[in-house]
Protein backbone atom coordinates (compact mmCIF):
# COMPACT_ATOMS: atom_id res chain seq x y z
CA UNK A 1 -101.42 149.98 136.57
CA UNK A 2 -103.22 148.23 139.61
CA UNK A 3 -107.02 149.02 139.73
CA UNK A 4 -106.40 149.89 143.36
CA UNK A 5 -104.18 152.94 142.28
CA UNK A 6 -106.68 154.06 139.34
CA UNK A 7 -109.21 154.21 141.65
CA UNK A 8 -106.92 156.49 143.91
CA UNK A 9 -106.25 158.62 140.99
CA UNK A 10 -110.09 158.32 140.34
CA UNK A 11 -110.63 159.74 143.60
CA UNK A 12 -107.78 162.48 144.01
CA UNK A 13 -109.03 164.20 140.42
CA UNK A 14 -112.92 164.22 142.01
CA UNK A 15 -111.78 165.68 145.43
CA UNK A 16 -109.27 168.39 143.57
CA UNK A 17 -110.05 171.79 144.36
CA UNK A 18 -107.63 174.38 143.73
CA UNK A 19 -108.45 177.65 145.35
CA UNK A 20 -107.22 180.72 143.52
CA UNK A 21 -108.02 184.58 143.47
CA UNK A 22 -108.85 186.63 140.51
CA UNK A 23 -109.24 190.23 139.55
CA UNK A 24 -107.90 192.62 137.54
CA UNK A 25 -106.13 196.11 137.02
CA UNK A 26 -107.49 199.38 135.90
CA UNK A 27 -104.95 199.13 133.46
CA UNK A 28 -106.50 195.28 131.89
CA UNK A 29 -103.97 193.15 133.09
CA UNK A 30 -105.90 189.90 134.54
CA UNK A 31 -104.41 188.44 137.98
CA UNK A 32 -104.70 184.90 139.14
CA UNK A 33 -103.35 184.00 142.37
CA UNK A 34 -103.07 180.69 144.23
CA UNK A 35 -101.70 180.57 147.83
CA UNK A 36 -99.98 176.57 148.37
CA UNK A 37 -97.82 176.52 151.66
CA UNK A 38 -96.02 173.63 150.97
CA UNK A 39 -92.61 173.82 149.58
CA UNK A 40 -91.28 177.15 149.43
CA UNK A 41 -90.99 177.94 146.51
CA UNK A 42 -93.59 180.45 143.67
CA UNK A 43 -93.85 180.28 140.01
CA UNK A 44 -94.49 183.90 138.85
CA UNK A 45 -95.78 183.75 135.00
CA UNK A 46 -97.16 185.80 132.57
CA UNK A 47 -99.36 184.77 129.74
CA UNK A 48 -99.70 187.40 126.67
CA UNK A 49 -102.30 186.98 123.97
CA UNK A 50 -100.07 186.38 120.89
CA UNK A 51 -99.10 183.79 118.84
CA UNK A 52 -97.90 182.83 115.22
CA UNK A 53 -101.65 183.42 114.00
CA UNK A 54 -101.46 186.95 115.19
CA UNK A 55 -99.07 188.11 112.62
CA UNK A 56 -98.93 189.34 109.31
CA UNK A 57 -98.68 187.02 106.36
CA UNK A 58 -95.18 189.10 105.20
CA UNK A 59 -93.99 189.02 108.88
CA UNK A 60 -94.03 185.14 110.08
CA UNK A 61 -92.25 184.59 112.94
CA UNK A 62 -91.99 187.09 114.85
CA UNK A 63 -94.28 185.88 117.90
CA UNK A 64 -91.49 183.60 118.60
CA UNK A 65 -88.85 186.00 117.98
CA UNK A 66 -89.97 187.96 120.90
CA UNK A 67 -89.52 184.72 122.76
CA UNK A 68 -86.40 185.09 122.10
CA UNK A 69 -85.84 188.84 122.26
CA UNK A 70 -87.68 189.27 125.31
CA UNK A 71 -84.33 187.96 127.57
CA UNK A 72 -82.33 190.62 125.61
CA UNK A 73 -82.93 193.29 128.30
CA UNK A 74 -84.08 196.26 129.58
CA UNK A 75 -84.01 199.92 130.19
CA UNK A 76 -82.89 198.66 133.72
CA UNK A 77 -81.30 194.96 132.96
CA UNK A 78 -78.27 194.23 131.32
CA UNK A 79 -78.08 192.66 128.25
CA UNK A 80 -77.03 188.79 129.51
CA UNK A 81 -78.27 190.06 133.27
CA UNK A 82 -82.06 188.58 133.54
CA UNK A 83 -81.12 184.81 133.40
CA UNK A 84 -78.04 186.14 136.16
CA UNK A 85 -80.51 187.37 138.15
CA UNK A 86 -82.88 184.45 138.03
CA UNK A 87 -79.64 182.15 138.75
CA UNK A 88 -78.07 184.01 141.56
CA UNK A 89 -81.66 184.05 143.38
CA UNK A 90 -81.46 179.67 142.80
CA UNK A 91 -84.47 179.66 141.01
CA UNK A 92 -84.77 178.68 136.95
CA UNK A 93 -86.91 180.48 134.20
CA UNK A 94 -88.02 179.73 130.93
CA UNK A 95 -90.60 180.79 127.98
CA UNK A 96 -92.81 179.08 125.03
CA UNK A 97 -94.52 179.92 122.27
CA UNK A 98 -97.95 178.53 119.93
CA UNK A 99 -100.13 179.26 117.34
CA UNK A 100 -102.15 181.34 119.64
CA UNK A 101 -100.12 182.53 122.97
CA UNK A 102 -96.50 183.21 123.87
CA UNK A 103 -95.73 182.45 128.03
CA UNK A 104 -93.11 182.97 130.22
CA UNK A 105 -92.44 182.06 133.37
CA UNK A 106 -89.91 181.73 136.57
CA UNK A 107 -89.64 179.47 139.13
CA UNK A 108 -88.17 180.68 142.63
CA UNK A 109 -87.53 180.73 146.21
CA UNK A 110 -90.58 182.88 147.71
CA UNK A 111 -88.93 185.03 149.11
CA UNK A 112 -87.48 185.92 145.56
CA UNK A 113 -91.18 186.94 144.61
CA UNK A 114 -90.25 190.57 144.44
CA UNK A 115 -87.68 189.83 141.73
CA UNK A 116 -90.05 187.92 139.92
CA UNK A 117 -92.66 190.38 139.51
CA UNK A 118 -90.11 193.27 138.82
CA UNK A 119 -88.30 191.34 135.95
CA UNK A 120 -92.06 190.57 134.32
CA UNK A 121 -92.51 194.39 134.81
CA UNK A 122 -89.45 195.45 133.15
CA UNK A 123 -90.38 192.90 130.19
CA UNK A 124 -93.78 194.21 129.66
CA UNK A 125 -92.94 197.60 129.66
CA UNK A 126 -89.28 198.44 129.35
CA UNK A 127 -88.01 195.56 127.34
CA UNK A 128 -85.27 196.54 124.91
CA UNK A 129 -86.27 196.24 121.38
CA UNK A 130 -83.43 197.66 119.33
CA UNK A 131 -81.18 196.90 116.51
CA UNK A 132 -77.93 194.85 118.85
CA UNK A 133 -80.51 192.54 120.26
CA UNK A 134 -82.61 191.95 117.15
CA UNK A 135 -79.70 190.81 115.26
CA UNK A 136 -78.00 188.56 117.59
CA UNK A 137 -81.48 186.76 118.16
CA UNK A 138 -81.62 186.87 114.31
CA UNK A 139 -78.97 184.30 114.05
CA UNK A 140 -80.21 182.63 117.53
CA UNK A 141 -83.41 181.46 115.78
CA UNK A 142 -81.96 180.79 112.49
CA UNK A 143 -79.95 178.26 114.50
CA UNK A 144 -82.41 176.64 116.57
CA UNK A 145 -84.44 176.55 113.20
CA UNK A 146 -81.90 174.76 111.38
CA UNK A 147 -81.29 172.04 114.80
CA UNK A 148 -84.87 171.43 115.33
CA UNK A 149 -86.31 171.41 111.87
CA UNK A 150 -84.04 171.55 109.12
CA UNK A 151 -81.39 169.47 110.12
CA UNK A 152 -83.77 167.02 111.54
CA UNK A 153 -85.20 163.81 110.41
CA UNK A 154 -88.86 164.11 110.45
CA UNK A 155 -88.17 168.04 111.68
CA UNK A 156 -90.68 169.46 109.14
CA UNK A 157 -93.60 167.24 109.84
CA UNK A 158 -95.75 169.65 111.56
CA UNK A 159 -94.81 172.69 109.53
CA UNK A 160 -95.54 170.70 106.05
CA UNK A 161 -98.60 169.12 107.00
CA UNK A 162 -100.20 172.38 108.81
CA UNK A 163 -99.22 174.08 104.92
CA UNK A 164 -101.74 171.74 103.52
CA UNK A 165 -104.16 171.51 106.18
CA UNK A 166 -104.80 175.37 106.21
CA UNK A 167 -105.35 177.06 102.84
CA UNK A 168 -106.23 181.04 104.41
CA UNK A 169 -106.25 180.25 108.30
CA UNK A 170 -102.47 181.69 109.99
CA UNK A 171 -102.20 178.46 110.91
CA UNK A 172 -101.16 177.74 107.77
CA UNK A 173 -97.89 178.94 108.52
CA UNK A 174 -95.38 177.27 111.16
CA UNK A 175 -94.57 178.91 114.51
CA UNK A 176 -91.25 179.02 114.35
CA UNK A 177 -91.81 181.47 110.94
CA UNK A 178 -90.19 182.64 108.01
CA UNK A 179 -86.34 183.23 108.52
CA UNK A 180 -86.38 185.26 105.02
CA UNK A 181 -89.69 187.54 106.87
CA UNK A 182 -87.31 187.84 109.81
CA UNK A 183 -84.51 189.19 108.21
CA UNK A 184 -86.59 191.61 105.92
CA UNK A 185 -88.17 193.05 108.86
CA UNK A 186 -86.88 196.60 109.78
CA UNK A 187 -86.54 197.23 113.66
CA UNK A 188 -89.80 199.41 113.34
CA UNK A 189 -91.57 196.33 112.48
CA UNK A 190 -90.00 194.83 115.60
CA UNK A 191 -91.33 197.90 117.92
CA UNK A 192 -94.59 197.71 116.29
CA UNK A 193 -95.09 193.99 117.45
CA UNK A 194 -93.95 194.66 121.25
CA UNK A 195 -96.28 197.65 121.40
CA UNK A 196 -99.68 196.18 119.69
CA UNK A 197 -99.35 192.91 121.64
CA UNK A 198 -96.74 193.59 124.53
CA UNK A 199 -99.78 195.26 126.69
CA UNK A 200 -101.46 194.50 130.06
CA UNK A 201 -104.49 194.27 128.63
CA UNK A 202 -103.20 191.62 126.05
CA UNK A 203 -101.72 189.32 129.32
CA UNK A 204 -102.54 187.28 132.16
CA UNK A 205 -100.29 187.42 135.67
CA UNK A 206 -100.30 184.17 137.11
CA UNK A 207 -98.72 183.17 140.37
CA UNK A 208 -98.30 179.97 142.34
CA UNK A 209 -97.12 178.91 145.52
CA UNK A 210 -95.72 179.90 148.85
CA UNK A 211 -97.03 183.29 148.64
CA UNK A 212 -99.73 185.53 150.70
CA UNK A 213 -102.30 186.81 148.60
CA UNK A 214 -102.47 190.77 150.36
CA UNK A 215 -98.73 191.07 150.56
CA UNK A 216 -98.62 189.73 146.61
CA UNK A 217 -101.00 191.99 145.60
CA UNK A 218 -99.38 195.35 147.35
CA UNK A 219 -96.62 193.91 145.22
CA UNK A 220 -98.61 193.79 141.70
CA UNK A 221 -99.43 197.05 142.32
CA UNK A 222 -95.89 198.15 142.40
CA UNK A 223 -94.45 196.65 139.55
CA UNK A 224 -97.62 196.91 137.34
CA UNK A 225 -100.12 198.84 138.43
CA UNK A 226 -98.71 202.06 136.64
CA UNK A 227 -98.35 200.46 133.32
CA UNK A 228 -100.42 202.08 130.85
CA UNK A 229 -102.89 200.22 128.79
CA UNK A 230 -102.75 199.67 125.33
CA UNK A 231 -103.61 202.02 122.09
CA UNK A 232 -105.99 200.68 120.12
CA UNK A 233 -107.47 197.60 118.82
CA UNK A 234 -105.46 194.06 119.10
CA UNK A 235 -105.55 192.20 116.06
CA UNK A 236 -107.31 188.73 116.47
CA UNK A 237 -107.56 187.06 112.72
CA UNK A 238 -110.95 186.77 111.64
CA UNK A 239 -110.83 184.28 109.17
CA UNK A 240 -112.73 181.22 108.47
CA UNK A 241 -110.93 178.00 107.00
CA UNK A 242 -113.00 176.71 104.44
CA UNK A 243 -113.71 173.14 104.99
CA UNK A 244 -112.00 170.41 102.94
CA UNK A 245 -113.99 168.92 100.15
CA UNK A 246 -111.68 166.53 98.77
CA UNK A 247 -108.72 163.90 99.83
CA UNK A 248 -105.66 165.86 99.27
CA UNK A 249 -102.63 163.89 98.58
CA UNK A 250 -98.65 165.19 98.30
CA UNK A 251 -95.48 163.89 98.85
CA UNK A 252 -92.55 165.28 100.65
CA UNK A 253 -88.89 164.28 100.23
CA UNK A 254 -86.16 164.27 103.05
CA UNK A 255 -83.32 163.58 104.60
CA UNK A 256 -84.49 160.38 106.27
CA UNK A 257 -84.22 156.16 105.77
CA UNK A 258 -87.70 155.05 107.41
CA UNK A 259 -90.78 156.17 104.90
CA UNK A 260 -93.77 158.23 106.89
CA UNK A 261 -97.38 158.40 106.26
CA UNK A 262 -99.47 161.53 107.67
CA UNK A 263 -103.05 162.13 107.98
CA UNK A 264 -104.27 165.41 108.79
CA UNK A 265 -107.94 166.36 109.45
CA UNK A 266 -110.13 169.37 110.42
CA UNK A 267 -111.30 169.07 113.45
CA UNK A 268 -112.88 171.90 115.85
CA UNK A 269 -111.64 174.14 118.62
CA UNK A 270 -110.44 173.11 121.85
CA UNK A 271 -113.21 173.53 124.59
CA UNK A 272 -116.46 172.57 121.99
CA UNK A 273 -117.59 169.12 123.31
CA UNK A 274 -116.51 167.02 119.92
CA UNK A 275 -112.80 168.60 120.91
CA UNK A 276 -113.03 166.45 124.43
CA UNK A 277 -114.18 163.29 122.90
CA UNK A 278 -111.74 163.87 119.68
CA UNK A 279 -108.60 163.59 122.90
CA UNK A 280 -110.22 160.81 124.25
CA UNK A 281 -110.17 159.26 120.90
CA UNK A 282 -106.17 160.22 120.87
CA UNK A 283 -105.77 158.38 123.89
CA UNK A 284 -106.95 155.09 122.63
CA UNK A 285 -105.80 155.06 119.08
CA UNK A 286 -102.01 156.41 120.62
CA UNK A 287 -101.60 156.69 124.05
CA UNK A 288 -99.58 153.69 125.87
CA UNK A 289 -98.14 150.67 124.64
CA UNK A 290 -101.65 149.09 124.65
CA UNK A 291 -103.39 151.65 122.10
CA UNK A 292 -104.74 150.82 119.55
CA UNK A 293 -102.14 151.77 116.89
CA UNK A 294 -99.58 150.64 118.90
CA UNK A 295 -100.48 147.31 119.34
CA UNK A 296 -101.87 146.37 115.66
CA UNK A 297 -99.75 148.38 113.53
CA UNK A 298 -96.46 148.52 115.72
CA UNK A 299 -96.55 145.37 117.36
CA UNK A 300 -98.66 142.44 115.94
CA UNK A 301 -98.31 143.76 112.04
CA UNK A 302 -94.55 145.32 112.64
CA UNK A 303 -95.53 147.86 109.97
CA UNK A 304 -94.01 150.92 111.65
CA UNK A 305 -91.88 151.83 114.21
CA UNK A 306 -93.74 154.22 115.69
CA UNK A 307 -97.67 155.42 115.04
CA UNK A 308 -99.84 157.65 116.52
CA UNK A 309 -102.64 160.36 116.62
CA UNK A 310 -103.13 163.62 118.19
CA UNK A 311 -105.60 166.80 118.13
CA UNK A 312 -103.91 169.56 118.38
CA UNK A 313 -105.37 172.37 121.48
CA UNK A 314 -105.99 175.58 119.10
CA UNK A 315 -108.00 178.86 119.72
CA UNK A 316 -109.59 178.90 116.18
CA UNK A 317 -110.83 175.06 114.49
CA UNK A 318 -107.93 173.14 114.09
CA UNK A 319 -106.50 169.88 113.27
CA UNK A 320 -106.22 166.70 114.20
CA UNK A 321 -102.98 164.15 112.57
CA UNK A 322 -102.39 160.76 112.42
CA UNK A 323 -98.88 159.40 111.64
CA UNK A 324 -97.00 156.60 111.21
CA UNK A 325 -93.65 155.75 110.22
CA UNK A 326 -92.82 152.87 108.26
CA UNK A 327 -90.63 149.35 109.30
CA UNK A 328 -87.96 148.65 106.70
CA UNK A 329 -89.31 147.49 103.75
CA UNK A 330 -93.08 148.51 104.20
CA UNK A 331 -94.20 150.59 101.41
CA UNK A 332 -96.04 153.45 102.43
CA UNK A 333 -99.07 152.17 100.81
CA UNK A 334 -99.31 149.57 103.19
CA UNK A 335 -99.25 151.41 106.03
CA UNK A 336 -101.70 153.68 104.69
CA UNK A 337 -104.02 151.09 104.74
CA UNK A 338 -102.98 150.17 108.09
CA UNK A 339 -103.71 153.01 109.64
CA UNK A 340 -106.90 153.68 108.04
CA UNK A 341 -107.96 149.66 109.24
CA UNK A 342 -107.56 151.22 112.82
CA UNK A 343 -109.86 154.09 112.51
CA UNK A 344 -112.44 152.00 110.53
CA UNK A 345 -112.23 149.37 113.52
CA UNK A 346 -112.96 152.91 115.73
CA UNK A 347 -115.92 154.07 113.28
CA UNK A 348 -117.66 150.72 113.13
CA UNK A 349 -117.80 148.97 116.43
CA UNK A 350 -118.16 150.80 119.89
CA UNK A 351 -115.15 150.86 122.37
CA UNK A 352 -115.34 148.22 125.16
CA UNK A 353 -116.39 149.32 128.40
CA UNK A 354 -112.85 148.29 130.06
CA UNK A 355 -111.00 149.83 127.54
CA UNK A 356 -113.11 153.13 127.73
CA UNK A 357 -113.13 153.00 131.12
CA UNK A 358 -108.71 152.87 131.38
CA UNK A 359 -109.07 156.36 128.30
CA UNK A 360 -111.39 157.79 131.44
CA UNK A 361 -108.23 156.52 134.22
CA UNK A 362 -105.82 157.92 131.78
CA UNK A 363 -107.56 161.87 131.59
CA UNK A 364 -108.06 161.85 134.90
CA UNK A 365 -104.23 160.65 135.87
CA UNK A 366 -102.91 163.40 133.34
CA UNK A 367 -104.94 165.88 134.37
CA UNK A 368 -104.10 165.50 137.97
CA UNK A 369 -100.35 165.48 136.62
CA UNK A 370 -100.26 168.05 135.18
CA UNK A 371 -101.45 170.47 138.17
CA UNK A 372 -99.07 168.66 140.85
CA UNK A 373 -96.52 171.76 140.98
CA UNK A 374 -96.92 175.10 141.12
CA UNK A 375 -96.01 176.37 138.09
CA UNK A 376 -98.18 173.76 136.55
CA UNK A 377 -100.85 175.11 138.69
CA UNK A 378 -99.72 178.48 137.39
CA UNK A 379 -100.04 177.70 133.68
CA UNK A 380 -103.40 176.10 134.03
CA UNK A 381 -105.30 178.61 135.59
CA UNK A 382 -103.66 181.25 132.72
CA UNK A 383 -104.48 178.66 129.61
CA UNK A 384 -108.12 178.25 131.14
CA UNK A 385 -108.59 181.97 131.34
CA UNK A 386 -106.87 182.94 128.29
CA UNK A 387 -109.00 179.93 126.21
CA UNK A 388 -112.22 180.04 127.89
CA UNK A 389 -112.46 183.31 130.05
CA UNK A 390 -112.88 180.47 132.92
CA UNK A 391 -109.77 179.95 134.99
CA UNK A 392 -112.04 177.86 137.18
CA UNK A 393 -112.01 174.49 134.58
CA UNK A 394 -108.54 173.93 136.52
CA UNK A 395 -111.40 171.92 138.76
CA UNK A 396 -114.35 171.24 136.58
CA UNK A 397 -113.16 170.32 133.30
CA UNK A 398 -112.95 166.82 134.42
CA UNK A 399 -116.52 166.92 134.52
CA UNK A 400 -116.71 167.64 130.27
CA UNK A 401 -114.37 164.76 129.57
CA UNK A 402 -117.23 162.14 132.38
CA UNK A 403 -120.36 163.55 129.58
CA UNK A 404 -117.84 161.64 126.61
CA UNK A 405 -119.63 158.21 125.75
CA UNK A 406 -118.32 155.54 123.84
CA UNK A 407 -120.94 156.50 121.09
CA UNK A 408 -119.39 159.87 121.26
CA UNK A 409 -115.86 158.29 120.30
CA UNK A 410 -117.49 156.10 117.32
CA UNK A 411 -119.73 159.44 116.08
CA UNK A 412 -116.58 161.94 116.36
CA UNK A 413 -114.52 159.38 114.37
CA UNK A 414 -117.50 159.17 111.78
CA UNK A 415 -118.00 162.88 111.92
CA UNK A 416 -113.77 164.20 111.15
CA UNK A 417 -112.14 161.40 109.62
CA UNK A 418 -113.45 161.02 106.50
CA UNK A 419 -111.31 160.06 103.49
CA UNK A 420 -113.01 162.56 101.19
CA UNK A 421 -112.13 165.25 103.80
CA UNK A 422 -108.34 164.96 104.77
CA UNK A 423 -104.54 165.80 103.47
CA UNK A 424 -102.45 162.76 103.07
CA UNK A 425 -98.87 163.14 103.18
CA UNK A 426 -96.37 160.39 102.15
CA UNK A 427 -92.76 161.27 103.83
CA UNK A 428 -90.05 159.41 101.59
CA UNK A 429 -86.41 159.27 101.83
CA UNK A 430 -84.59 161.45 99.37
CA UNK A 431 -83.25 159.14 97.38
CA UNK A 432 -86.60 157.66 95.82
CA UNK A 433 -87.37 160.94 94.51
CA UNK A 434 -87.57 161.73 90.44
């Protein structure tokens, strides 16, 4: 990209200054509203505090299952009726779950904002957790399970490697779950879950757009103001992964023609200052086709097809993987020592100034990008709260990623990836197995 255009990016992330309201209800809920007059359209969302690590070891997957469950119904919608009523109103809706929140979200016509808030309402409070809904989800997720993972080359990547990574930390087991916890599960263990986490002091409202804040909050009131707070204590894991004291190595055979190599490492939680220097380090080992990986082990080397690294954004320490999957013909050896010629180049020798200087262009352009639309504006200012109990990062994060140093890159890659500290993984077709 021209260095006239960084520079305007440069620029646009220093001067961006998103205004927003915040405050919350009697009954917990937190509210975060942002008032943007130009296109008229709102993205009403709602953020709850619940994710795979909330539940219990025998009862995987049921964060996500409420994903799922959650557009069952109502006491006062249909079953099939909220995605009708989202559709006749021209406006689209959808919801996503992680280790350590589940959010939904609708986009709309504002003058739709009403309908918004009153279908949020009716899933906080009055959603329909019962026996017809649980089992047609049942086979909903067993299906998307089987598409997305099973069933697909390289599906089980995340799932296998996060089993290794994490010995006692929930991460340790995949979103997505258990389909054998699921189908134990009576529907009081369902009701349970909605009621300890389903709460509006377990959940963030956030709205965007074409909206005036007084009117939207008479409305808030309305649709949530009566909802009573939770009963007791929500469960927040207290446990402390152990840190790895040895190279861990394993082998897992699939369903696929093109060997892989994975490195996983502990690294710690999102928001600590070795977190923003451990993305920057992402960005130049994977991001773009001139990163590092890409260009030595992809393109001069032709060793693999595709290579990369990425830290994972988790609540709790968490983990940061490397990949690569081999070229025809490379042995997975090979790559290995590929990939761990890249991050040796990283640990030894300081980043050039132009290269760390287009890792600086590159946060700033995604950061801008990602808060260009409302509902991206939306979901920011409820991750920031949710993470850091500071929806106001949405403008000064930028300024933790400026303190990262290109010392700060060599000492983080010094510091986490250490061969006596990490799970390797070699992915191998099938047919080479014993």
């Amino acid at each position: 990209m021209p260095a006239l255009l960084w520079a305007a990016f440069l620029v646009c992330a220093q001067a961006q200054n998103i205004q927003f309201v915040e405050y919350e209800l009697s009954n917990g809920l937190k509210v975060l509203l942002h008032e943007d007059h130009s296109t008229p359209i709102v993205a009403v969302s709602v953020m709850y505090h619940v994710g795979s690590k909330n539940e219990k070891p025998d009862r995987t997957g049921f964060a996500h299952f409420f994903e799922h469950l959650l557009f069952e119904g109502s006491e006062n919608i249909k079953r099939g009726e909220f995605d009708d009523y989202i559709n006749n109103a021209g406006g689209m809706n959808n919801a996503n779950t992680w280790y350590d929140r589940t959010y939904y979200y609708e986009v709309l016509p504002s003058n739709q904002l009403a309908l918004g808030l009153w279908l949020e309402s009716e899933r906080m409070l009055h959603a329909k957790v019962e026996t017809v809904g649980i089992e047609t989800q049942r086979q909903v997720v067993k299906e998307e399970r089987r598409q997305r993972i099973d069933n697909q080359p390289y599906g089980k990547l995340l799932e296998e490697t996060m089993m290794r990574t994490f010995t006692v930390h929930p991460y340790h087991h995949s979103v997505i779950g258990s389909m054998e916890h699921l189908d134990a599960a009576q529907e009081i263990d369902y009701k349970t879950f909605y009621k300890d986490f389903y709460r509006p002091d377990n959940a963030i409202l956030s709205i965007a757009g074409d909206i005036d804040i007084e009117q939207t909050k008479q409305l808030i009131d309305v649709y949530f103001k009566e909802i009573p707070r939770g009963q007791g204590q929500i469960f927040r894991p207290n446990v402390v992964e152990p840190p790895m004291k040895k190279e861990t190595r394993d082998t897992v055979y699939d369903n696929v023609q093109l060997p892989a190599v994975l490195m996983s490492y502990h690294i710690p939680a999102q928001g600590t200052e070795d977190f923003y220097a451990l993305k920057m380090l992402g960005m130049l080992l994977s991001q773009g086709e001139s990163s590092r990986m890409q260009k030595k082990i992809v393109d001069e080397e032709q060793k693999a097809v595709a290579a990369g690294s990425f830290a994972l954004e988790l609540e709790d320490p968490g983990a940061n993987i490397m990949y690569a999957i081999a070229n025809m013909g490379v042995e997975p050896a090979e790559l290995e020592k590929s990939m761990d010629a890249v991050m040796n180049e990283v640990q030894t020798n300081l980043v050039g100034e132009t290269e760390f200087q287009k890792i600086q262009n590159q946060v700033e352009n995604d950061f801008v990008t990602a808060n260009t639309t409302v509902a991206g504006i939306a979901e920011s200012l409820a991750n920031y709260e949710m993470y850091y109990g500071d929806a106001n990062l949405i403008n000064a994060e930028l300024a933790r990623y400026r303190k990262v140093t290109r010392e700060d890159l060599r000492r983080v890659a010094n510091k986490y990836f250490r061969k006596d500290a990490r799970v390797v993984i070699y992915w191998l077709p099938k047919p080479k197995q014993p």
